[in-house]
PDB file of N, CA and C in Angstrom:
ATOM      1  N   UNK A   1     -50.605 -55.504  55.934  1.00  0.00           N
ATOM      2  CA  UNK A   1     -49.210 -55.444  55.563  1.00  0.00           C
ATOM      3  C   UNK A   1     -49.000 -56.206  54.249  1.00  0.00           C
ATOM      4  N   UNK A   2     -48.227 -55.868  53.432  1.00  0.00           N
ATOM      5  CA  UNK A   2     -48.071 -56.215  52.134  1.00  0.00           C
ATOM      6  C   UNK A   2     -46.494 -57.047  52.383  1.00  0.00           C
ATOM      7  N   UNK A   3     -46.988 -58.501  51.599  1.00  0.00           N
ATOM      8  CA  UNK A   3     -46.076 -59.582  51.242  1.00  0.00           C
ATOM      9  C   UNK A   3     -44.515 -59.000  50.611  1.00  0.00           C
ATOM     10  N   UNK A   4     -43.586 -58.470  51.007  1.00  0.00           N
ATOM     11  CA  UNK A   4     -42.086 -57.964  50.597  1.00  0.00           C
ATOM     12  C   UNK A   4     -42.123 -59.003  48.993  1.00  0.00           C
ATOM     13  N   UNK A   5     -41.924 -60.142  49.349  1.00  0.00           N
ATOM     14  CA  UNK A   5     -42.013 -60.543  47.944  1.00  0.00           C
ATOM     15  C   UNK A   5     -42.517 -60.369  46.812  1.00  0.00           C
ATOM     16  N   UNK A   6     -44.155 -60.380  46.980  1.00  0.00           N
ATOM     17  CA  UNK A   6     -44.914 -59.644  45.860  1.00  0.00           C
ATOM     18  C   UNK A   6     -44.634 -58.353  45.868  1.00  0.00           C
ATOM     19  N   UNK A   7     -44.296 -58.161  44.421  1.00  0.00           N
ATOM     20  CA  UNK A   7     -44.527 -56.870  43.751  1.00  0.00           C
ATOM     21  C   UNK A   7     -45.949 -56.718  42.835  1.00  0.00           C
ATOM     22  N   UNK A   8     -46.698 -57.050  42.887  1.00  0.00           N
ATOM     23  CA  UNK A   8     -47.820 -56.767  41.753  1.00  0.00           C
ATOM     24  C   UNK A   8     -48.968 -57.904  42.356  1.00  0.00           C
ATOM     25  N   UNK A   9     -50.238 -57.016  42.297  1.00  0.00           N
ATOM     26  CA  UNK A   9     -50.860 -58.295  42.969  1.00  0.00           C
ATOM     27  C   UNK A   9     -51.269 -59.669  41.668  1.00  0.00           C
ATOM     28  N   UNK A  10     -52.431 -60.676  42.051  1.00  0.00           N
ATOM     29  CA  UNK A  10     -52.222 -61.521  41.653  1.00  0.00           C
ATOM     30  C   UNK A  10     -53.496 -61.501  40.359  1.00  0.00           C
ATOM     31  N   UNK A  11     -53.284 -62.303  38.773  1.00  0.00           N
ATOM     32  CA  UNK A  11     -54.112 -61.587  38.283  1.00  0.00           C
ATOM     33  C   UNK A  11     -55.590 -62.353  38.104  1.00  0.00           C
ATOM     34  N   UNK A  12     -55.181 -63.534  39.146  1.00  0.00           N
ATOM     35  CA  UNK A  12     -56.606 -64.423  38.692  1.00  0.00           C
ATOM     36  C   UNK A  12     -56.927 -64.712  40.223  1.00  0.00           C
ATOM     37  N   UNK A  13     -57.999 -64.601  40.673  1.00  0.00           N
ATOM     38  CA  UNK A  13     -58.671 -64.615  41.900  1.00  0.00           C
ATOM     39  C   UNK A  13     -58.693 -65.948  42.726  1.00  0.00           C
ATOM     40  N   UNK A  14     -58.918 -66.788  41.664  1.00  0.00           N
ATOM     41  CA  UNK A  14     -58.372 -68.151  42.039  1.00  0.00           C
ATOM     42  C   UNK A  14     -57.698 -69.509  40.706  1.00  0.00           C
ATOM     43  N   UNK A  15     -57.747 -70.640  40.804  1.00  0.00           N
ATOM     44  CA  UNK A  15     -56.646 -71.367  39.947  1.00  0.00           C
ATOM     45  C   UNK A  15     -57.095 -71.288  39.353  1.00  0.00           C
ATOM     46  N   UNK A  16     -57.326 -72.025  38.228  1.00  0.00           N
ATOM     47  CA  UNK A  16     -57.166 -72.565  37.014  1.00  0.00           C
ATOM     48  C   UNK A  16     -58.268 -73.862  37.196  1.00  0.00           C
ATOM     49  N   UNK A  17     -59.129 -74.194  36.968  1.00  0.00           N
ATOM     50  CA  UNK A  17     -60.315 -75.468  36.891  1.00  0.00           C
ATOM     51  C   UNK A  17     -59.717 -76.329  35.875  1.00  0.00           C
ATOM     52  N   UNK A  18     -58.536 -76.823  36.136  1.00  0.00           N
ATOM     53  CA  UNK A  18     -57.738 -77.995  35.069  1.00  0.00           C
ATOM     54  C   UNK A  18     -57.374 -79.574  35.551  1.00  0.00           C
ATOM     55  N   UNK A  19     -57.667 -80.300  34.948  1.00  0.00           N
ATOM     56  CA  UNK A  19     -57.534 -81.696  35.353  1.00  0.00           C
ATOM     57  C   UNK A  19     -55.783 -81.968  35.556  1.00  0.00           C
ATOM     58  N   UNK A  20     -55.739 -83.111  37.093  1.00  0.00           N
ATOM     59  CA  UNK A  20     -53.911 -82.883  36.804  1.00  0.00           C
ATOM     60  C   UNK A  20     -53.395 -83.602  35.413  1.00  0.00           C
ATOM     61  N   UNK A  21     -54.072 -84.399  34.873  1.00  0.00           N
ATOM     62  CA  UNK A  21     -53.982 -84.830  33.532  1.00  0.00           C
ATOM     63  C   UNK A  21     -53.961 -84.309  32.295  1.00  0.00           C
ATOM     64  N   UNK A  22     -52.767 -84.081  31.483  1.00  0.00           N
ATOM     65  CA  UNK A  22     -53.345 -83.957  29.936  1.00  0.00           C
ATOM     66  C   UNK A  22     -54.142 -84.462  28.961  1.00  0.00           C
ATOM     67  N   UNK A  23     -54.955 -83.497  28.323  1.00  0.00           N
ATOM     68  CA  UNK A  23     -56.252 -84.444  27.994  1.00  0.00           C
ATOM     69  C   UNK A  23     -55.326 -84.863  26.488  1.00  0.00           C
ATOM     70  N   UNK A  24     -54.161 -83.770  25.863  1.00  0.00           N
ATOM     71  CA  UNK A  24     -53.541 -84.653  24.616  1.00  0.00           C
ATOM     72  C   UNK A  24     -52.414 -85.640  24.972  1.00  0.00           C
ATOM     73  N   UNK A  25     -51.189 -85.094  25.551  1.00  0.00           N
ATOM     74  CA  UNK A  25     -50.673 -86.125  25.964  1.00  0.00           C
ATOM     75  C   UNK A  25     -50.823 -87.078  26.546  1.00  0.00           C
ATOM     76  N   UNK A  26     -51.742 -87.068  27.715  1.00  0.00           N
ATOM     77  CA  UNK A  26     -51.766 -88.055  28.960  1.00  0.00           C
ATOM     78  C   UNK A  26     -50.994 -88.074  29.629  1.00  0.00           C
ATOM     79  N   UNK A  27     -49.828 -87.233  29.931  1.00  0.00           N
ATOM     80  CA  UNK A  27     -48.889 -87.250  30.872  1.00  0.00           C
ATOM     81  C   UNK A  27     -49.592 -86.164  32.298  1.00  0.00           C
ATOM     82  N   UNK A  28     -49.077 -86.052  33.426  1.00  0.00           N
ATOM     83  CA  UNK A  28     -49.076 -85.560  34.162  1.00  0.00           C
ATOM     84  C   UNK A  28     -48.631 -84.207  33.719  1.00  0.00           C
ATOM     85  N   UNK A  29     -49.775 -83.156  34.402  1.00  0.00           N
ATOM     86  CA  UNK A  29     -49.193 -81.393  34.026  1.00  0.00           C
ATOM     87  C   UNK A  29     -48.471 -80.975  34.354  1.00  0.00           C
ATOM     88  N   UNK A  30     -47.616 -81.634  35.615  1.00  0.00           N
ATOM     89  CA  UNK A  30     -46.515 -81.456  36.457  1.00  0.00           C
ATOM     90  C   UNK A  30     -45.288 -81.467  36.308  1.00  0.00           C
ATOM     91  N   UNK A  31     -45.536 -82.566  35.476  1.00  0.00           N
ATOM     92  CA  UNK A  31     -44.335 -83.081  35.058  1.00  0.00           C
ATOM     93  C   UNK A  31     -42.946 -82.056  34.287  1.00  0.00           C
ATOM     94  N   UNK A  32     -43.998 -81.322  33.247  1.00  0.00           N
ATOM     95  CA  UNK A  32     -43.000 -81.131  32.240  1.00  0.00           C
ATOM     96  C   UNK A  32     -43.962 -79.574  31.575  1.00  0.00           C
ATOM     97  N   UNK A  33     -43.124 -79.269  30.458  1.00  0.00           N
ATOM     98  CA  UNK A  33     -44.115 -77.892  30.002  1.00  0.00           C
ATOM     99  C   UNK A  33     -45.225 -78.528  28.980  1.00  0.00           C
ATOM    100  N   UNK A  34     -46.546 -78.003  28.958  1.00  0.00           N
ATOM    101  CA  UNK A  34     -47.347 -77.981  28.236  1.00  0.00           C
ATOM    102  C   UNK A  34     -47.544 -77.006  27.628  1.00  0.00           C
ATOM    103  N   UNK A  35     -46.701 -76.326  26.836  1.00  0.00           N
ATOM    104  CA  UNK A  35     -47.403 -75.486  25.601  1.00  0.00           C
ATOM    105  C   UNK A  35     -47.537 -76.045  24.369  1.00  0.00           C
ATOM    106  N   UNK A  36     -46.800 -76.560  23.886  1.00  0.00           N
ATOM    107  CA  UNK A  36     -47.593 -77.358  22.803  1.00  0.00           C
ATOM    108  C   UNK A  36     -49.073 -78.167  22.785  1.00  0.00           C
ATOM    109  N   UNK A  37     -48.899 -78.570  23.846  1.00  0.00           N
ATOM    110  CA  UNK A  37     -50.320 -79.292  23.635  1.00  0.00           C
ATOM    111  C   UNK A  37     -51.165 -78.250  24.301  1.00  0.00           C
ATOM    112  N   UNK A  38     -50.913 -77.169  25.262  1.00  0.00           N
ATOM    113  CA  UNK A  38     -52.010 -75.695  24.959  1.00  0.00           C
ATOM    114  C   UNK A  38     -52.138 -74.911  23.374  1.00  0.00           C
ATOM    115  N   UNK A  39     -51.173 -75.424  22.619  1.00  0.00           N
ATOM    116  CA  UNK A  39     -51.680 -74.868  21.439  1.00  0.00           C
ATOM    117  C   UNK A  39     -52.621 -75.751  20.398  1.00  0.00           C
ATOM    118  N   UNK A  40     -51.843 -77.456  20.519  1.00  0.00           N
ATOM    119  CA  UNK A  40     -53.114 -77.947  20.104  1.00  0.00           C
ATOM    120  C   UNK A  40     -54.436 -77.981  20.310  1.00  0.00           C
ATOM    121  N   UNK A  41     -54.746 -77.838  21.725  1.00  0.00           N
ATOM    122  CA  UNK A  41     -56.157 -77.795  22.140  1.00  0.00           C
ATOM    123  C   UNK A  41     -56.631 -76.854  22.143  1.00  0.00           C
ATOM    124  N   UNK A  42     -56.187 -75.163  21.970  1.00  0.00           N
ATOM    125  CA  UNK A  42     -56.820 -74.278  21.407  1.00  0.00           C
ATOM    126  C   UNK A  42     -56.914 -74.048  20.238  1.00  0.00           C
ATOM    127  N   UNK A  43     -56.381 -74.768  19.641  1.00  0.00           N
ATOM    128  CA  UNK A  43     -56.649 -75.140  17.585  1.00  0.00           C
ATOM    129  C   UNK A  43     -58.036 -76.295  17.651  1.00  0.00           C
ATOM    130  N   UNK A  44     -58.166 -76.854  19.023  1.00  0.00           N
ATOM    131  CA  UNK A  44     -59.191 -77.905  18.336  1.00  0.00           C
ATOM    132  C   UNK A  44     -60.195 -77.059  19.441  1.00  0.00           C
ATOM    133  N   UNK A  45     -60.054 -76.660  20.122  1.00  0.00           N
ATOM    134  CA  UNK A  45     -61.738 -75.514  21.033  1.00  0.00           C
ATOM    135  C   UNK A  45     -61.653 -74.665  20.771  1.00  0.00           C
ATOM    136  N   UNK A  46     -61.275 -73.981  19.353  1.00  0.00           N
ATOM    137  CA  UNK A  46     -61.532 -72.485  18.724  1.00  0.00           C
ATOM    138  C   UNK A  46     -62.715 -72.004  18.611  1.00  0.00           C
ATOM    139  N   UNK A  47     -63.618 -73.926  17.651  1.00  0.00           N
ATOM    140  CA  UNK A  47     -64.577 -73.389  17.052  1.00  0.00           C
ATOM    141  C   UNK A  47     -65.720 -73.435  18.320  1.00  0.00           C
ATOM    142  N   UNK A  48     -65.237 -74.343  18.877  1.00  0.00           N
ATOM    143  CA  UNK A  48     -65.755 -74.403  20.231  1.00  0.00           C
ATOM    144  C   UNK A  48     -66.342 -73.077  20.826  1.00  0.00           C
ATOM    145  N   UNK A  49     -65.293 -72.306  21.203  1.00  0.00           N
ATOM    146  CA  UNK A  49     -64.849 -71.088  21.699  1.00  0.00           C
ATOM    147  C   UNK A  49     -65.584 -70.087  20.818  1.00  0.00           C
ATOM    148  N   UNK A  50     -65.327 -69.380  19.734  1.00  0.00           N
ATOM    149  CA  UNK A  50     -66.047 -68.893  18.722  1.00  0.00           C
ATOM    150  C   UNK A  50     -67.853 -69.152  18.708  1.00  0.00           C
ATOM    151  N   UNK A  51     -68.498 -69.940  18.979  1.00  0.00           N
ATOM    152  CA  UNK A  51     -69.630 -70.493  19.021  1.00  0.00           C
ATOM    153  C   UNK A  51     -70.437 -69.963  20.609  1.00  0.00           C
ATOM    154  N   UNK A  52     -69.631 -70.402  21.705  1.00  0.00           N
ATOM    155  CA  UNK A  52     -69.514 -69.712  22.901  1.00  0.00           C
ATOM    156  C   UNK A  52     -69.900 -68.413  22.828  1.00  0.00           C
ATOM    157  N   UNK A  53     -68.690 -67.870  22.609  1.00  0.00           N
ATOM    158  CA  UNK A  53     -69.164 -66.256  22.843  1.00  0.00           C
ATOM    159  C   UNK A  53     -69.851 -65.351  21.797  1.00  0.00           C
ATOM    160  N   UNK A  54     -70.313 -66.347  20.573  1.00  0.00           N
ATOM    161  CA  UNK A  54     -71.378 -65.807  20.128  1.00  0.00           C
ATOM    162  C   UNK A  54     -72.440 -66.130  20.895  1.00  0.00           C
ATOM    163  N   UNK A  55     -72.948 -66.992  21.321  1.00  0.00           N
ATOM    164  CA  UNK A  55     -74.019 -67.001  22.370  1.00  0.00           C
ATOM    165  C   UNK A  55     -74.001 -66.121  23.714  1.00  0.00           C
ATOM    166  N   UNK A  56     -73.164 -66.026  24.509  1.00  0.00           N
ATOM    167  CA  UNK A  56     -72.453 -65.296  25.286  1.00  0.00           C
ATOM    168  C   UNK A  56     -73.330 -63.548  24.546  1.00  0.00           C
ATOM    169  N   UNK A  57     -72.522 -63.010  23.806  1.00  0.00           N
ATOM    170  CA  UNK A  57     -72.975 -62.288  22.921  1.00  0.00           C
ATOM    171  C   UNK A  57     -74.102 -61.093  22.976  1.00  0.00           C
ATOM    172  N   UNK A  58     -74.863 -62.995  22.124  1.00  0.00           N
ATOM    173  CA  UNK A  58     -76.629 -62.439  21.899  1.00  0.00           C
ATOM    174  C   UNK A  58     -77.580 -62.383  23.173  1.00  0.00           C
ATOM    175  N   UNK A  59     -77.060 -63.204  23.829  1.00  0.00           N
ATOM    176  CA  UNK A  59     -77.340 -63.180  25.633  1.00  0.00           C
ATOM    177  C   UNK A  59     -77.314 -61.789  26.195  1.00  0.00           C
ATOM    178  N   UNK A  60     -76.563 -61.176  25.637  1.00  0.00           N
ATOM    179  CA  UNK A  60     -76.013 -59.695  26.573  1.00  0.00           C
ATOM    180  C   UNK A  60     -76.909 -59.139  25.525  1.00  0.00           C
ATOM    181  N   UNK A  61     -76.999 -59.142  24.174  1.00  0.00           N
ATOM    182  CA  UNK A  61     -78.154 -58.182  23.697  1.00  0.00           C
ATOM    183  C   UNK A  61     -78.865 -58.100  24.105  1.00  0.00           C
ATOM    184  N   UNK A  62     -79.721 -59.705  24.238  1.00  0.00           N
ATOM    185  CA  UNK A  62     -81.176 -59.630  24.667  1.00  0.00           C
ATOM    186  C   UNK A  62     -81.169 -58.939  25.989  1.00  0.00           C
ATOM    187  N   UNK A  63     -80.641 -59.058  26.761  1.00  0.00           N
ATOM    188  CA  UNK A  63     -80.344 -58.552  28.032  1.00  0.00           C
ATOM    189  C   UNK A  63     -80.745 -56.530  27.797  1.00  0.00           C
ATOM    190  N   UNK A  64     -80.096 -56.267  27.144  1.00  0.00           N
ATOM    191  CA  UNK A  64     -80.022 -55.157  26.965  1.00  0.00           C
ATOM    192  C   UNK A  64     -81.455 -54.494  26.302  1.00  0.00           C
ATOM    193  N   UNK A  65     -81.654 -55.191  24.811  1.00  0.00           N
ATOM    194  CA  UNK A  65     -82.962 -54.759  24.727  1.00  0.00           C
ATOM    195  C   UNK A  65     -84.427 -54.849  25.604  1.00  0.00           C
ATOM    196  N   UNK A  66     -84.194 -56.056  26.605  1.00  0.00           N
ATOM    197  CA  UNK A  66     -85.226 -56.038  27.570  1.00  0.00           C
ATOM    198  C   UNK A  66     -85.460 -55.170  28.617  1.00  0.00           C
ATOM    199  N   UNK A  67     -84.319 -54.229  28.847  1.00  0.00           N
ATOM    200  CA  UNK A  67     -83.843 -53.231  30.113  1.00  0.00           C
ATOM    201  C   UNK A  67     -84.136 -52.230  29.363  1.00  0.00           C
ATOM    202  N   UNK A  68     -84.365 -52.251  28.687  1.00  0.00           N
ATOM    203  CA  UNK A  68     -84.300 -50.505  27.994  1.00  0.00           C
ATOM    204  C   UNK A  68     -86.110 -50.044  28.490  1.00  0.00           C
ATOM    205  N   UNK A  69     -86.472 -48.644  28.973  1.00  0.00           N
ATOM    206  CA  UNK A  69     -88.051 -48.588  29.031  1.00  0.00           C
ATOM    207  C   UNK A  69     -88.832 -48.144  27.817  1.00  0.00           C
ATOM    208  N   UNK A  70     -89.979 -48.416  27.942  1.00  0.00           N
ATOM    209  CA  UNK A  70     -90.667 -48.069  26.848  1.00  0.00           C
ATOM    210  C   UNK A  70     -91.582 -47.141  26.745  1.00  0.00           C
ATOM    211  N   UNK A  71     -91.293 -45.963  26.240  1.00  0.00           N
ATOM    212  CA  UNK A  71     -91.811 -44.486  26.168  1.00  0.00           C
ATOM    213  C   UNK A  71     -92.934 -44.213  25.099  1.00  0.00           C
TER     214      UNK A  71
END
């Protein structure tokens, strides 16, 4: 039986792996809105991020050229 309330199911399987702490402010996440300091910290783990899924990436190449057979 489907929840009357939900209309749409849910889009992440489970939470969020986030400390209850802000790592810029230091305030509690609870407290109050954090988008600003979600925008600072994705200005400072861009390059972070960028670096990531280039590895990420070349991982899935190699992956790929090793699966392929050889005729």
């Amino acid at each position: 039986m489907i929840d009357a309330r939900r209309t749409r199911p849910r889009i992440a399987s489970h939470s969020l792996d986030l400390p209850a702490m802000c790592d810029i402010c230091g305030k509690a996440r609870s407290t109050r809105n954090h988008a600003r300091c979600s925008q600072l910290r994705q200005q400072q783990k861009s390059v972070e991020w960028e670096s990531y899924m280039a590895n990420v990436a070349a991982k899935k190449l190699q992956q790929v050229k090793r699966l392929r057979p050889i005729r």
